[in-house]
Protein backbone atom coordinates (compact mmCIF):
# COMPACT_ATOMS: atom_id res chain seq x y z
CA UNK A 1 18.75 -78.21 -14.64
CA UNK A 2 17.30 -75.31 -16.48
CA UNK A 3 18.52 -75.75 -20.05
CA UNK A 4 19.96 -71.84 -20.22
CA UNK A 5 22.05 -72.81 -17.19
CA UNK A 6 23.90 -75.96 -19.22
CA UNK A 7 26.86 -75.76 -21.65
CA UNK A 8 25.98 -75.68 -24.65
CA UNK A 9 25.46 -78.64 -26.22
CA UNK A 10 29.27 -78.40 -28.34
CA UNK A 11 31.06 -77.66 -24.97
CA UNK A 12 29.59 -80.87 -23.44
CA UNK A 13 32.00 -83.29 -25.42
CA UNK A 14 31.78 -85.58 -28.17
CA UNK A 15 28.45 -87.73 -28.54
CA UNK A 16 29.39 -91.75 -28.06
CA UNK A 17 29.56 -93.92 -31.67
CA UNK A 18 29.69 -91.08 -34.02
CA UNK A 19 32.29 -90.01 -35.66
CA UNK A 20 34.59 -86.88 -34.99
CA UNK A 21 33.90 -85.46 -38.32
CA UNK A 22 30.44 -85.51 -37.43
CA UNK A 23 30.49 -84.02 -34.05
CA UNK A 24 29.79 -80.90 -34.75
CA UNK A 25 26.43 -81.72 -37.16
CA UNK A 26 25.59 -83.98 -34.19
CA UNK A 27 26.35 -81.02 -31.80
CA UNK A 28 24.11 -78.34 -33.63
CA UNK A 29 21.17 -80.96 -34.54
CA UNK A 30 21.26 -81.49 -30.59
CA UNK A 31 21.51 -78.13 -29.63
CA UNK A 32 18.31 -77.31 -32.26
CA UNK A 33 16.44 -80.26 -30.46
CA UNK A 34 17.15 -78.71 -26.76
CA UNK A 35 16.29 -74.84 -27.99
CA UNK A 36 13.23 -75.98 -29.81
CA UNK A 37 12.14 -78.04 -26.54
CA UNK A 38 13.03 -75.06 -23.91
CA UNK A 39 11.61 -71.96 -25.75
CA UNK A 40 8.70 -73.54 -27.12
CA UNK A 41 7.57 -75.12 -23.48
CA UNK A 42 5.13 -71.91 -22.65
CA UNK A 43 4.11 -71.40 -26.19
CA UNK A 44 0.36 -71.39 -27.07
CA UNK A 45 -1.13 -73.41 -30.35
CA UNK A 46 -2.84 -70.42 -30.94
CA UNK A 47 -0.01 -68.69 -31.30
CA UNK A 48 1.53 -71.49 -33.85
CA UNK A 49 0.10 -70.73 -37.31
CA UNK A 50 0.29 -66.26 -36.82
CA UNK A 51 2.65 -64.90 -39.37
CA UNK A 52 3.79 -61.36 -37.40
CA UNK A 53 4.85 -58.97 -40.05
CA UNK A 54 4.05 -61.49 -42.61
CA UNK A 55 7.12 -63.89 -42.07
CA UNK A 56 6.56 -68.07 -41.09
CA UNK A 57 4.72 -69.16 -38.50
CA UNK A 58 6.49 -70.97 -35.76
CA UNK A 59 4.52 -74.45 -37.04
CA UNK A 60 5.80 -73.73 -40.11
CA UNK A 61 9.97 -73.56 -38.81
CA UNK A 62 9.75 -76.96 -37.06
CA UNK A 63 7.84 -78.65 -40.08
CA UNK A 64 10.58 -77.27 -42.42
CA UNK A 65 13.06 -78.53 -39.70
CA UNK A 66 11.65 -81.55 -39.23
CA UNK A 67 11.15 -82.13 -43.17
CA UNK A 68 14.77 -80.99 -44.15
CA UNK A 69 16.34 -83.35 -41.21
CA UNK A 70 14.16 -85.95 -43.25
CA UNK A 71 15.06 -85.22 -46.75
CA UNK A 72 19.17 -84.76 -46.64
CA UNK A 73 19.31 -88.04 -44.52
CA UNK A 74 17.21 -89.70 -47.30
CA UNK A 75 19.72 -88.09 -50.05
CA UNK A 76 22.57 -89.14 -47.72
CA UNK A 77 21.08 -92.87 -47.98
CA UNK A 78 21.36 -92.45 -51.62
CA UNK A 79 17.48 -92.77 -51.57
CA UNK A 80 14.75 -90.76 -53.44
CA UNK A 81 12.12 -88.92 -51.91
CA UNK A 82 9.44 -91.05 -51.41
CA UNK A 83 5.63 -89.70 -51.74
CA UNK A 84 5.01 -89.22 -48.29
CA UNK A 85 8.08 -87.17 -48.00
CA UNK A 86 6.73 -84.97 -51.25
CA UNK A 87 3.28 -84.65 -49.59
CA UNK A 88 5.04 -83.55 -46.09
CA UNK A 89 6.96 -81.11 -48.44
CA UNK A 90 3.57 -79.82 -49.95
CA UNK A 91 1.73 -79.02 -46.54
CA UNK A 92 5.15 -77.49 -44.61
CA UNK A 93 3.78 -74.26 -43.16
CA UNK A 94 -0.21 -74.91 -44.64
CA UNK A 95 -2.40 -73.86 -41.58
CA UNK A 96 -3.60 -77.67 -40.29
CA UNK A 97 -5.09 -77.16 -36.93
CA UNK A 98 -4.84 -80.67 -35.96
CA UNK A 99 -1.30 -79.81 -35.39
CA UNK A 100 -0.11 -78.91 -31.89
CA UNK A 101 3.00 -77.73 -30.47
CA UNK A 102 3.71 -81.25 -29.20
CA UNK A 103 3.35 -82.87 -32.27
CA UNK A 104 5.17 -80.76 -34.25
CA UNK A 105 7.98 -80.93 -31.77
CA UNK A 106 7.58 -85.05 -30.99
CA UNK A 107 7.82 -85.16 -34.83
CA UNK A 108 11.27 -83.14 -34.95
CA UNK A 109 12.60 -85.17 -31.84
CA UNK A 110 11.62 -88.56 -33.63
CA UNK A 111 13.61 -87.36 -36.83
CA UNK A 112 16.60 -85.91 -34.71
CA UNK A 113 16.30 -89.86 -33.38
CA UNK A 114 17.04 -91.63 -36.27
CA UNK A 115 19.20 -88.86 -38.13
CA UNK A 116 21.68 -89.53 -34.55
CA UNK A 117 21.32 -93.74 -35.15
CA UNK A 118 22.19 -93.14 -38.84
CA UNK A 119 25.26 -91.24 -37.98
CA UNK A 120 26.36 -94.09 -35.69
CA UNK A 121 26.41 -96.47 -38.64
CA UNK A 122 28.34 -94.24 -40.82
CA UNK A 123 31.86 -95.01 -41.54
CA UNK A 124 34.36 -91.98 -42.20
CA UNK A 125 34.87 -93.12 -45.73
CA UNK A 126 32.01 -92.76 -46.60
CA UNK A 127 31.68 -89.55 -45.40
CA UNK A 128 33.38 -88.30 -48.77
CA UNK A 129 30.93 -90.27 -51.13
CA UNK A 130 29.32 -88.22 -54.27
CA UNK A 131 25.41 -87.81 -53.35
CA UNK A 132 22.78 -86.22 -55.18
CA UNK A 133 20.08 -83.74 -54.03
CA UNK A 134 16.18 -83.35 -55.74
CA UNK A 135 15.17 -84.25 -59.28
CA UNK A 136 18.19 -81.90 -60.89
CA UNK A 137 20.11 -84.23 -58.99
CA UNK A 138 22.36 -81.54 -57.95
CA UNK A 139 25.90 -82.65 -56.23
CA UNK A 140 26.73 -83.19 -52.85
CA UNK A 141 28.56 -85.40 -50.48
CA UNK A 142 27.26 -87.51 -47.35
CA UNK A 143 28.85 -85.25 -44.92
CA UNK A 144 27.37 -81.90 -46.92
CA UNK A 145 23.96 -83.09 -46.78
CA UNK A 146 24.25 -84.03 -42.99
CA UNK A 147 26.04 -80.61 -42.38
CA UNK A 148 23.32 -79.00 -44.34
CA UNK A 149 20.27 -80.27 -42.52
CA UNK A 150 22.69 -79.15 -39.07
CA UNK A 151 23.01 -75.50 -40.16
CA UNK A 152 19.56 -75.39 -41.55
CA UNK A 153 17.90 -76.50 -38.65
CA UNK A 154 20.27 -73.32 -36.25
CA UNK A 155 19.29 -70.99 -39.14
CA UNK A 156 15.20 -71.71 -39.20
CA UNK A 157 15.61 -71.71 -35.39
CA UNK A 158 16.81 -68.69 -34.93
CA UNK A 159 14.07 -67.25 -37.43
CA UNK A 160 11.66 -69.19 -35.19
CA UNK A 161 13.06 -67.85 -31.95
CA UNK A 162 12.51 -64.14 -32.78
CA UNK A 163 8.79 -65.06 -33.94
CA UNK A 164 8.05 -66.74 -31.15
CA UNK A 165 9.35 -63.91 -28.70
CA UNK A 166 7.17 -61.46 -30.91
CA UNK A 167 4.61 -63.74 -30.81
CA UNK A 168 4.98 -63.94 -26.75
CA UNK A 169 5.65 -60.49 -26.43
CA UNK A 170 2.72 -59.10 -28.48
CA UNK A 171 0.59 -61.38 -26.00
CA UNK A 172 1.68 -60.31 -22.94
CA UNK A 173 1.00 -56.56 -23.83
């Protein structure tokens, strides 16, 4: 079924094993995963690094969506960044053209992966628990980080939707 012809991914009900106050992260993190996968399908690598009008480049929205997804479930863990995750952090949005389209979107749907099996083991009361975020080790909560990395992934792909259209329209002219 084309994915424009499907509820949206909120009106579809709740996702098994996770947790109601997590339904909606779970709900936007899906819908990112879906939008990314549909309006990226006819999108050219050569097209992945341009910067119209000098904003991002469409490779580098789904690193940073990929990388944030990465880092906030890390936090949420109560973990620190490790150095592949500061080296990831480095290179988000440097020109690499090793990287395709269907890496850089197998890499976001691995992360999405995991972040959805970590939800599944999280009890509500944890939900609640004091985390911290980056060397200031600035305050948060398990259920703001996971929020967090939900609306930043609809906000970056929404800045990545209008670049690629640009992007697709500028081509087609």
């Amino acid at each position: 079924m084309d994915n424009l012809k499907k509820e949206e991914v909120w009106l579809r009900g709740p996702i098994d094993n996770i947790s109601p106050y997590l339904q909606p992260a779970t709900h936007a993190l899906r819908q990112t995963g879906e939008d990314l996968n549909y309006w990226l399908s006819d999108f050219t690598d050569n097209q992945l690094w341009l910067k119209p009008a000098g904003r991002a480049s469409v490779a580098f929205h789904l690193q940073h969506i990929t990388g944030v997804l990465d880092r906030m479930m890390t936090y949420a863990k109560d973990l620190k960044l490790n150095d592949t995750q500061f080296e990831y952090l480095k290179n988000e949005g440097v020109e690499n053209s090793s990287l395709s389209i269907t890496i850089l979107l197998d890499q976001y749907n691995v992360k999405l992966n995991e972040a959805l099996n970590y939800f599944k083991t999280l009890d509500d009361k944890i939900l609640i628990e004091e985390r911290f975020v980056g060397r200031k080790k600035l305050p948060s909560t398990v259920i703001g980080l996971l929020f967090h990395a939900a609306e930043h992934s609809q906000r970056h792909l929404g800045q990545l939707l209008v670049t690629c259209s640009i992007l697709k329209n500028n081509s087609a002219s």
